[in-house]
Protein backbone atom coordinates (compact mmCIF):
# COMPACT_ATOMS: atom_id res chain seq x y z
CA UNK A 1 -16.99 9.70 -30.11
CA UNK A 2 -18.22 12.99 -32.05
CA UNK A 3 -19.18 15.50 -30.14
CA UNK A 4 -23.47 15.62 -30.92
CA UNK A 5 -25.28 14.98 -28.68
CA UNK A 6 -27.34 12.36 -31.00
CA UNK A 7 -24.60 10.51 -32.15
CA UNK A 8 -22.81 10.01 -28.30
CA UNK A 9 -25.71 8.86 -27.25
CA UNK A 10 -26.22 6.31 -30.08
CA UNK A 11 -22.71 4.87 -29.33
CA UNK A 12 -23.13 4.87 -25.60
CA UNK A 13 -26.28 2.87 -26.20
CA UNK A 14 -24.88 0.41 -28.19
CA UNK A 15 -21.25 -0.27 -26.96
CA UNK A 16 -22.13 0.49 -23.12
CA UNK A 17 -26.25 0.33 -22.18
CA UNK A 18 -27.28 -2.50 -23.97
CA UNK A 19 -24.84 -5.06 -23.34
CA UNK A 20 -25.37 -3.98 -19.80
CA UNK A 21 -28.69 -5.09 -19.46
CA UNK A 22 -28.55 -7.69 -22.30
CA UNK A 23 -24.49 -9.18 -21.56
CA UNK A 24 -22.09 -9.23 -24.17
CA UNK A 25 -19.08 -6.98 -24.80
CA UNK A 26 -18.81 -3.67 -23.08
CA UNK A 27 -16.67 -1.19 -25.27
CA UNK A 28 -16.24 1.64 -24.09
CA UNK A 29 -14.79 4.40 -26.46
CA UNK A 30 -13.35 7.82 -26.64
CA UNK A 31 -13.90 9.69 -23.33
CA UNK A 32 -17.05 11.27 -22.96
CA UNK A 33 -16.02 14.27 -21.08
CA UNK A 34 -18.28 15.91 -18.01
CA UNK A 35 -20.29 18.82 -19.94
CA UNK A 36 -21.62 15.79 -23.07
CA UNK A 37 -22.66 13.76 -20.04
CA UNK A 38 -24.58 15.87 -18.50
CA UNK A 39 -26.34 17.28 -22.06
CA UNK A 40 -27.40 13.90 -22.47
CA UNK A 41 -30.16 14.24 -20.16
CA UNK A 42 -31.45 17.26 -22.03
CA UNK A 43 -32.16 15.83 -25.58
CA UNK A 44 -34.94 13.80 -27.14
CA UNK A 45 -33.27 10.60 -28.43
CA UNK A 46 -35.30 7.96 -30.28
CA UNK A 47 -32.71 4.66 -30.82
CA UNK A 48 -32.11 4.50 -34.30
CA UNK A 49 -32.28 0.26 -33.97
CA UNK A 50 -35.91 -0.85 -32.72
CA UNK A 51 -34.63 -4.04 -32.26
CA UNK A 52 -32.36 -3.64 -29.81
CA UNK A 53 -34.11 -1.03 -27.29
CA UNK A 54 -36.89 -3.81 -27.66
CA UNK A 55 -34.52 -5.85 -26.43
CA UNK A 56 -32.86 -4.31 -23.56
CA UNK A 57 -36.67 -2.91 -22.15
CA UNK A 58 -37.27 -6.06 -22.36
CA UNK A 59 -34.59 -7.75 -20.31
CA UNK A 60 -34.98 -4.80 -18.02
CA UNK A 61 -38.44 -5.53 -17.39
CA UNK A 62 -37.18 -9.08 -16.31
CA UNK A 63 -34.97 -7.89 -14.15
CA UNK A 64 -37.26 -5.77 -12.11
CA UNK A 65 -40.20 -8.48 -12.42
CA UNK A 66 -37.68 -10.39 -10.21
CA UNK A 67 -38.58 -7.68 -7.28
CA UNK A 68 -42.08 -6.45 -8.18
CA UNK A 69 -44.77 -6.95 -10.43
CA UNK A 70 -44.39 -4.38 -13.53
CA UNK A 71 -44.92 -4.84 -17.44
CA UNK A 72 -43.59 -1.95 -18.39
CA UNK A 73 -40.32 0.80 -17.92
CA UNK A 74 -39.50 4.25 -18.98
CA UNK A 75 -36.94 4.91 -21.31
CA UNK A 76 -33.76 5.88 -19.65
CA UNK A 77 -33.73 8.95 -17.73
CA UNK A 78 -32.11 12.18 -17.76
CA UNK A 79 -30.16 11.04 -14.54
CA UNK A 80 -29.58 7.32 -16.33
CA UNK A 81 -28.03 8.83 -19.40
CA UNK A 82 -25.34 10.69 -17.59
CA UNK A 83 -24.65 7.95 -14.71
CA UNK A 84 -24.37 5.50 -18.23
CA UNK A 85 -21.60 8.55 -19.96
CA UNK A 86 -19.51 8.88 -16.06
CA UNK A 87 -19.62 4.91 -16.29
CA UNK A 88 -17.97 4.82 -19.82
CA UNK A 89 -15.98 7.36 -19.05
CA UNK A 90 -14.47 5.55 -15.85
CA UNK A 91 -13.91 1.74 -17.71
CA UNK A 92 -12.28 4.19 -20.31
CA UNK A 93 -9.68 5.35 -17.40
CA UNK A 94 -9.00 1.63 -16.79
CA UNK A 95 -7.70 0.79 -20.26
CA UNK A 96 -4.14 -0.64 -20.33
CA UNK A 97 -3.30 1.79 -23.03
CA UNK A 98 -2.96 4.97 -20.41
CA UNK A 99 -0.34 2.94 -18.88
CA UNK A 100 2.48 5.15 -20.35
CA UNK A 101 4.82 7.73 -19.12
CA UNK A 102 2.62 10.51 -21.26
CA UNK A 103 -0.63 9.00 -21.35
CA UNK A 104 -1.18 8.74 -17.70
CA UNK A 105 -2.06 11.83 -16.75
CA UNK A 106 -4.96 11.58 -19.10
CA UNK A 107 -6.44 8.74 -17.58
CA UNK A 108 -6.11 11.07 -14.07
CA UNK A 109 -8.18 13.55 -15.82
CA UNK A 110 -10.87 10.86 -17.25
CA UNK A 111 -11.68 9.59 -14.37
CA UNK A 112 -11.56 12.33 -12.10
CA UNK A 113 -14.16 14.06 -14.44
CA UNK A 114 -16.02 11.06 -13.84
CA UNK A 115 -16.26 11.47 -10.65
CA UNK A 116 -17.41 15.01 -10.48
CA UNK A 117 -20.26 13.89 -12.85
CA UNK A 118 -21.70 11.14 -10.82
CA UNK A 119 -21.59 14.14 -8.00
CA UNK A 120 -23.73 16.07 -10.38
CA UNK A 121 -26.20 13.66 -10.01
CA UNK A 122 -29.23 13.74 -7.66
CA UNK A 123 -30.59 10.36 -6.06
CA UNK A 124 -33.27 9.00 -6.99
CA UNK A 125 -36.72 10.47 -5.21
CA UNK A 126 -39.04 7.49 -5.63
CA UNK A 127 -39.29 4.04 -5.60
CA UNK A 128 -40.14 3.90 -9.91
CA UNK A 129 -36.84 5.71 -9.68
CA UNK A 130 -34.56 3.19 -8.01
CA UNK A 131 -36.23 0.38 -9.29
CA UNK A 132 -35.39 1.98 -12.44
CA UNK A 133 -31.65 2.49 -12.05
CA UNK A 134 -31.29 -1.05 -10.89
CA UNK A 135 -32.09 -2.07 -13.95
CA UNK A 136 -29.57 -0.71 -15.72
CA UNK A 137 -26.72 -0.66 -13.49
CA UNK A 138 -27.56 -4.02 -11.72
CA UNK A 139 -24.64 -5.59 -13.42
CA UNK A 140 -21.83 -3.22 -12.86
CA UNK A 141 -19.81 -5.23 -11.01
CA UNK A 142 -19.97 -7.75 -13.24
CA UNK A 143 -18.49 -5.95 -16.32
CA UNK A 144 -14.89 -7.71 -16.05
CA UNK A 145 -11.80 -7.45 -18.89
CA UNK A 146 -10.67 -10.43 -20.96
CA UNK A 147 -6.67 -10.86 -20.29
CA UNK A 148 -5.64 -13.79 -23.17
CA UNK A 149 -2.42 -14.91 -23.24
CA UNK A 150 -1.16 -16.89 -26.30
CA UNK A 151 2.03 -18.93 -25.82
CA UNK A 152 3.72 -20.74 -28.67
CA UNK A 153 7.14 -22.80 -28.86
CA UNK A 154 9.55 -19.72 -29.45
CA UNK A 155 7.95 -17.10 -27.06
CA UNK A 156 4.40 -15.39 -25.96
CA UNK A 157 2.27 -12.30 -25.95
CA UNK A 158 -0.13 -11.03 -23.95
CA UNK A 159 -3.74 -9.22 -24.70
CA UNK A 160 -5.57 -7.13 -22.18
CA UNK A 161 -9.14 -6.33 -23.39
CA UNK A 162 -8.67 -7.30 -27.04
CA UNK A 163 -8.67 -10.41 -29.23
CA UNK A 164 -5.24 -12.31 -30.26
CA UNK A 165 -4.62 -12.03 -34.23
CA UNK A 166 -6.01 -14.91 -35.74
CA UNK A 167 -2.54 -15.18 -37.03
CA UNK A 168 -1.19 -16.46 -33.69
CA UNK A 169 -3.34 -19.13 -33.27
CA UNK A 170 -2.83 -20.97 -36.51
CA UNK A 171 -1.51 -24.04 -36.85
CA UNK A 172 -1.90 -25.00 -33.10
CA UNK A 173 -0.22 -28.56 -33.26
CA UNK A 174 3.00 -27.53 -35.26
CA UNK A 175 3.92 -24.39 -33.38
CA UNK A 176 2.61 -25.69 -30.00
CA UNK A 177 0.21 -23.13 -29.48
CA UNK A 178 -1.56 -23.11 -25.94
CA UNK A 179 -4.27 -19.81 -25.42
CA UNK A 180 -5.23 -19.03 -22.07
CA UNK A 181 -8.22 -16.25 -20.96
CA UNK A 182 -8.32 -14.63 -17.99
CA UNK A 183 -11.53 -12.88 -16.78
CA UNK A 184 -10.32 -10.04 -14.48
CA UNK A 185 -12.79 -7.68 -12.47
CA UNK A 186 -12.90 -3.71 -12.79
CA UNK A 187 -11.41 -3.38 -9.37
CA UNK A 188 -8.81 -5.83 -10.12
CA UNK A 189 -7.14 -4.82 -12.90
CA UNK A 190 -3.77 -4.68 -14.00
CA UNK A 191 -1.89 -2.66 -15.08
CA UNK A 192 -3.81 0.83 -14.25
CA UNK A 193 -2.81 4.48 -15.28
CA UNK A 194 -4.90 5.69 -11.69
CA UNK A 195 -4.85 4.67 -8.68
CA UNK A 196 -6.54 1.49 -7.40
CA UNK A 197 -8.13 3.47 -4.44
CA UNK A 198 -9.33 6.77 -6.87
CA UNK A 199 -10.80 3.98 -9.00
CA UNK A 200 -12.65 2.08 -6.55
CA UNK A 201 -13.71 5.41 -4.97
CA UNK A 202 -15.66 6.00 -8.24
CA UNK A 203 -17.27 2.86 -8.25
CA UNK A 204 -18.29 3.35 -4.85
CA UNK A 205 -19.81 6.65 -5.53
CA UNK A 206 -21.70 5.47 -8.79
CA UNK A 207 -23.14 2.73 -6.61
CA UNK A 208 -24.72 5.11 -4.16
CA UNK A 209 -26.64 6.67 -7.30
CA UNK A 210 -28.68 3.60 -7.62
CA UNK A 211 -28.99 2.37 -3.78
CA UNK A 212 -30.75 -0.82 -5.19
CA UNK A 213 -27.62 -1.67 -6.76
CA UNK A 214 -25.62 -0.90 -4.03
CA UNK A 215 -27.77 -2.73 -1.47
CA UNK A 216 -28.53 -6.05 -3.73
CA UNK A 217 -24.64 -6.31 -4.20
CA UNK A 218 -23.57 -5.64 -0.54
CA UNK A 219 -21.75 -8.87 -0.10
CA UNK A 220 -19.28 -7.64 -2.63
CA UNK A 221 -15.29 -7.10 -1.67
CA UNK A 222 -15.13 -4.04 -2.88
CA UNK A 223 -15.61 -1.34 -2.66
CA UNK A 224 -17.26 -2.70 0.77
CA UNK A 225 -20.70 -1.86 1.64
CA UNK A 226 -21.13 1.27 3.88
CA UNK A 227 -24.20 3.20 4.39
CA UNK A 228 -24.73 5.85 2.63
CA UNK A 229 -27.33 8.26 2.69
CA UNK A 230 -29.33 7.27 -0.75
CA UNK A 231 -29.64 3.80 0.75
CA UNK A 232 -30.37 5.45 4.18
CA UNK A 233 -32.85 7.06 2.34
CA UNK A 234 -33.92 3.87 0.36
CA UNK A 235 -35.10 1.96 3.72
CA UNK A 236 -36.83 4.60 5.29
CA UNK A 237 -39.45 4.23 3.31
CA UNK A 238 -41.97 1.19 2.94
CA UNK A 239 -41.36 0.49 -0.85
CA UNK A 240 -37.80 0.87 -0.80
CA UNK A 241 -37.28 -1.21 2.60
CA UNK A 242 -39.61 -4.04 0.41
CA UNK A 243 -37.37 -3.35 -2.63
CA UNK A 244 -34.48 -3.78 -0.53
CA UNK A 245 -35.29 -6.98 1.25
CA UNK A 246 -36.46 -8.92 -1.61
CA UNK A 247 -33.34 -7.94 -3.07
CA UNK A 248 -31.45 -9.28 -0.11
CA UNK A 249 -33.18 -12.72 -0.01
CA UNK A 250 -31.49 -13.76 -3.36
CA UNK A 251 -28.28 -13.33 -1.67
CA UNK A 252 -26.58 -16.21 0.74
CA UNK A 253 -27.59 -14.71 4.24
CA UNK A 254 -24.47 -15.19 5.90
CA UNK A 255 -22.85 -13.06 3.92
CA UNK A 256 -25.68 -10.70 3.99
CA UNK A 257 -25.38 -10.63 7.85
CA UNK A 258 -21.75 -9.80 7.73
CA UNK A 259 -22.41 -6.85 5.33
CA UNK A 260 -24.74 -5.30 7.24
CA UNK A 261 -23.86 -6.03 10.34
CA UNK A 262 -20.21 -4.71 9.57
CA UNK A 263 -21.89 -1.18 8.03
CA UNK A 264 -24.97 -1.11 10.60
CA UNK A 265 -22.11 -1.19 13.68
CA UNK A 266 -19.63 1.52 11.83
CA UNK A 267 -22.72 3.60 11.39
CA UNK A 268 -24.17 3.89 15.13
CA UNK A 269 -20.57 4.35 16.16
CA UNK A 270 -20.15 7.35 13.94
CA UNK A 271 -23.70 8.79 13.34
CA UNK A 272 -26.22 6.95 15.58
CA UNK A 273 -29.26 9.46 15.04
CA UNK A 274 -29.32 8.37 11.68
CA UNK A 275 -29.43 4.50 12.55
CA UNK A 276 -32.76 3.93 12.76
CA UNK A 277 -33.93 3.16 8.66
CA UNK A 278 -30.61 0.33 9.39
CA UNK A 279 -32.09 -1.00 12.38
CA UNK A 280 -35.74 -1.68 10.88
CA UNK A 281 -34.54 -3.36 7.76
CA UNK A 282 -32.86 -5.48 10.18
CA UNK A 283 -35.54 -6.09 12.03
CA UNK A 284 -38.12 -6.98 9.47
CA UNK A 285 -35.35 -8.99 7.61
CA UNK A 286 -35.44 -10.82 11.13
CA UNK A 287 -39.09 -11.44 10.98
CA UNK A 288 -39.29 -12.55 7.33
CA UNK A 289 -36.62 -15.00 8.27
CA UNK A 290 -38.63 -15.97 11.62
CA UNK A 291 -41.99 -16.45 9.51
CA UNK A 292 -40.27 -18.71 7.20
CA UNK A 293 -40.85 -15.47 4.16
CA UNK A 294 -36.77 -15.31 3.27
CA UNK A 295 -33.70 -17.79 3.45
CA UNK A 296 -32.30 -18.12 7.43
CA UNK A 297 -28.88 -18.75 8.14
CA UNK A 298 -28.16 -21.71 9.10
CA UNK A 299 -26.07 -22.66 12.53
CA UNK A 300 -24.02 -20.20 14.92
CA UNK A 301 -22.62 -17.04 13.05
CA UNK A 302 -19.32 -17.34 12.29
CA UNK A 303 -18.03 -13.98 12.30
CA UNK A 304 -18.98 -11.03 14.90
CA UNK A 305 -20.49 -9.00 12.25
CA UNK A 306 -23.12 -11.20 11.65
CA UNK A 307 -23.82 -12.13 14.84
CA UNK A 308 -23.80 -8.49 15.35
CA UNK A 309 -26.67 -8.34 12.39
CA UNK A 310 -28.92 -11.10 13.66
CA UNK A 311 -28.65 -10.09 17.28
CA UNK A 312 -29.60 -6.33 16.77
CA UNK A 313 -32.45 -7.34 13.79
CA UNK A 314 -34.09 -9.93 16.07
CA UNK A 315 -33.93 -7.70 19.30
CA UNK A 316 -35.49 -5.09 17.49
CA UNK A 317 -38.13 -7.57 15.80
CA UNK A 318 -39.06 -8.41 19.31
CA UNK A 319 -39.96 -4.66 20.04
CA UNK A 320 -41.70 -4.31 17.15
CA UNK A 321 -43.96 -7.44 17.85
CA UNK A 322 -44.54 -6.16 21.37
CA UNK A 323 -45.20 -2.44 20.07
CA UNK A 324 -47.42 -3.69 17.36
CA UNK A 325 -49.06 -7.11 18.56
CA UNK A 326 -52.26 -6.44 16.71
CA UNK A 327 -50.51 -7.38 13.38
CA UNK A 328 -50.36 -11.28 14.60
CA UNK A 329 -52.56 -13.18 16.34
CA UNK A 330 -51.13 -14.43 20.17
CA UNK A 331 -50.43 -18.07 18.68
CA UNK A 332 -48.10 -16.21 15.70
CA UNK A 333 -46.69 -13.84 18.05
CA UNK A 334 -45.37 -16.48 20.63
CA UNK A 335 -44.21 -18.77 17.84
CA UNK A 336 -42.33 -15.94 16.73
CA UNK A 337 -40.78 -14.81 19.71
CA UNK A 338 -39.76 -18.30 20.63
CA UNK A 339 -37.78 -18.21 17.04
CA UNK A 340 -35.97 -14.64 17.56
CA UNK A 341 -35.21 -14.85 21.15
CA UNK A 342 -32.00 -16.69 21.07
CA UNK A 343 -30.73 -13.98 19.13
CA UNK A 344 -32.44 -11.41 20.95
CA UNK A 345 -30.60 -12.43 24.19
CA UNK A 346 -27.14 -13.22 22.58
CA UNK A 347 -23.81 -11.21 23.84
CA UNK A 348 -24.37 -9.18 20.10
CA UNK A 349 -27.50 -8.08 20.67
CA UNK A 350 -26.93 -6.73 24.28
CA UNK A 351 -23.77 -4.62 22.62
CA UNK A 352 -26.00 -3.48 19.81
CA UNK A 353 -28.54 -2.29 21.78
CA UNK A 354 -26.12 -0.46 24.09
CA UNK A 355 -24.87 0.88 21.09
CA UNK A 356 -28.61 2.19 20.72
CA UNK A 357 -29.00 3.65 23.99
CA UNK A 358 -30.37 0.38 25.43
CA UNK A 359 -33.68 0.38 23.40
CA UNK A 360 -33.45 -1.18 19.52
């Protein structure tokens, strides 16, 4: 990439942003560097192809219209534009071609720059904000590399991230040619110039940039869901605790359970004062689930983290029914305390509420 501010942000928008939101091929090019990304935010950029930002708006209006009602987004932010540069700059980190004896420390350097420019940048203050973000970044985890391996009668090669020669794949039935594609994950990539752990590291600080992101993927292997405080900060409020929940209820609940149960417990072990936005997304997760508003697990849960989860959300739904009875009448409120209080009463919830100080 030149070194304008116009023309990086031009590229980035076309070989990074775009097929973000829209799919397609993610390119990422020459490294962007920590000083460019963070200029980004200060220019006035108008895309120099209609057609696409028509585009991406309007798949990111989709994507958001799957949470909340809205016709209509912002452009990208300051803060968008230089999350978008650290992300480019990490995938660039992750190419196979920093695998050398002289090249890796470059790839070091890349990504470690990376990293100090998604510290640069704030969280986002208010719901438009996160909402926002999501829609851009809602897909990072699903940007993977194309591995292709082309065998043939007298030998074989091997592609990461680029396209065979045409050359290789002629005359398939003569030369016994057999072409296999391999789809592998960011995290999962082989070989790497960094380390696996720096890498994921990255990705897990990126992710607490745009909470909604992090949240709505939470069932993810890695990096594992913890609670940070931008999605602390997220579910402490009314909008973002709606956000968040709707963005939960697309995911199989199970799995939700163990995610949050797993993060809620490690959290009130370590930092229980700060507990409480955990513990009332749980709890009105519980009564969505109770008044038949979002998918309920089905059966005993499986794992102690999710019986963890269900025992501490309903047991905390039942003190917010009793605190705040006037919301339902005395028919919905038995009806609903007959549905949580198996949970309420389970061996979880009595060790999650100790873990409270004996009140949820």
């Amino acid at each position: 990439m030149v070194n304008h501010p116009g023309a990086i942000a031009q590229e980035l928008f076309r070989s990074l942003m775009a097929p973000l939101v829209l799919g397609g091929a993610v390119r990422p090019g020459h490294a962007i560097g920590a000083r460019a990304a963070l200029s980004l935010g200060e220019m006035e950029w108008v895309c120099p192809d209609a057609d696409l930002e028509t585009r991406v708006q309007a798949a990111r209006v989709r994507r958001a219209r799957r949470l909340v009602p809205i016709d209509a987004l912002a452009a990208a932010t300051p803060a968008e534009w230089t999350l978008a540069a650290a992300l480019h700059d990490l995938l660039q980190a992750a190419n196979p071609g920093f695998d050398g004896a002289l090249r890796r420390s470059a790839a070091v350097r890349i990504l470690e720059l990376a990293r100090e420019t998604i510290e640069r940048v704030p969280g986002p203050v208010h719901a438009r904000d996160v909402l926002s973000r999501h829609t851009w970044f809602g897909r990072l985890l699903d940007i993977a590399r194309t591995d292709t391996t082309v065998s043939w009668w007298v030998g074989s090669q091997k592609f990461l991230g680029v396209d065979p020669p045409h050359r290789l794949e002629i005359w398939p039935e003569l030369r016994r040619v057999n072409v296999v594609t391999t789809p592998r994950a960011l995290l999962e990539l082989a070989p790497l110039a960094v380390e696996r752990s720096r890498l994921t590291d990255a990705v897990a600080r990126l992710l607490t940039r745009t909470p909604l992101t992090e949240l709505a993927t939470c069932t993810r292997q890695e990096p594992a869901f913890t609670w940070s405080e931008t999605a602390l900060a997220l579910v402490a409020t009314r909008a973002g605790r709606t956000l968040a929940l709707r963005a939960l209820a697309a995911l199989p609940p199970g799995e939700v359970d163990a995610a949050l149960g797993r993060a809620t417990r490690e959290l009130l072990a370590t930092r229980r004062a700060a507990g409480s936005p955990a513990v009332t997304l749980l709890a009105e997760r519980a009564l969505a689930q109770a008044e038949g508003h979002a998918p309920r697990p089905q059966g005993v849960a499986a794992r102690a983290e999710e019986a963890f989860a269900r025992g501490l959300g309903a047991a905390a739904a039942v003190l917010m029914l009793e605190r705040s009875g006037a919301a339902w009448t005395e028919d919905e409120r038995r009806r609903l305390l007959a549905v949580l209080d198996p949970a309420a009463r389970s061996a979880a919830a009595q060790e999650a509420t100790a873990m409270l100080g004996g009140a949820a």
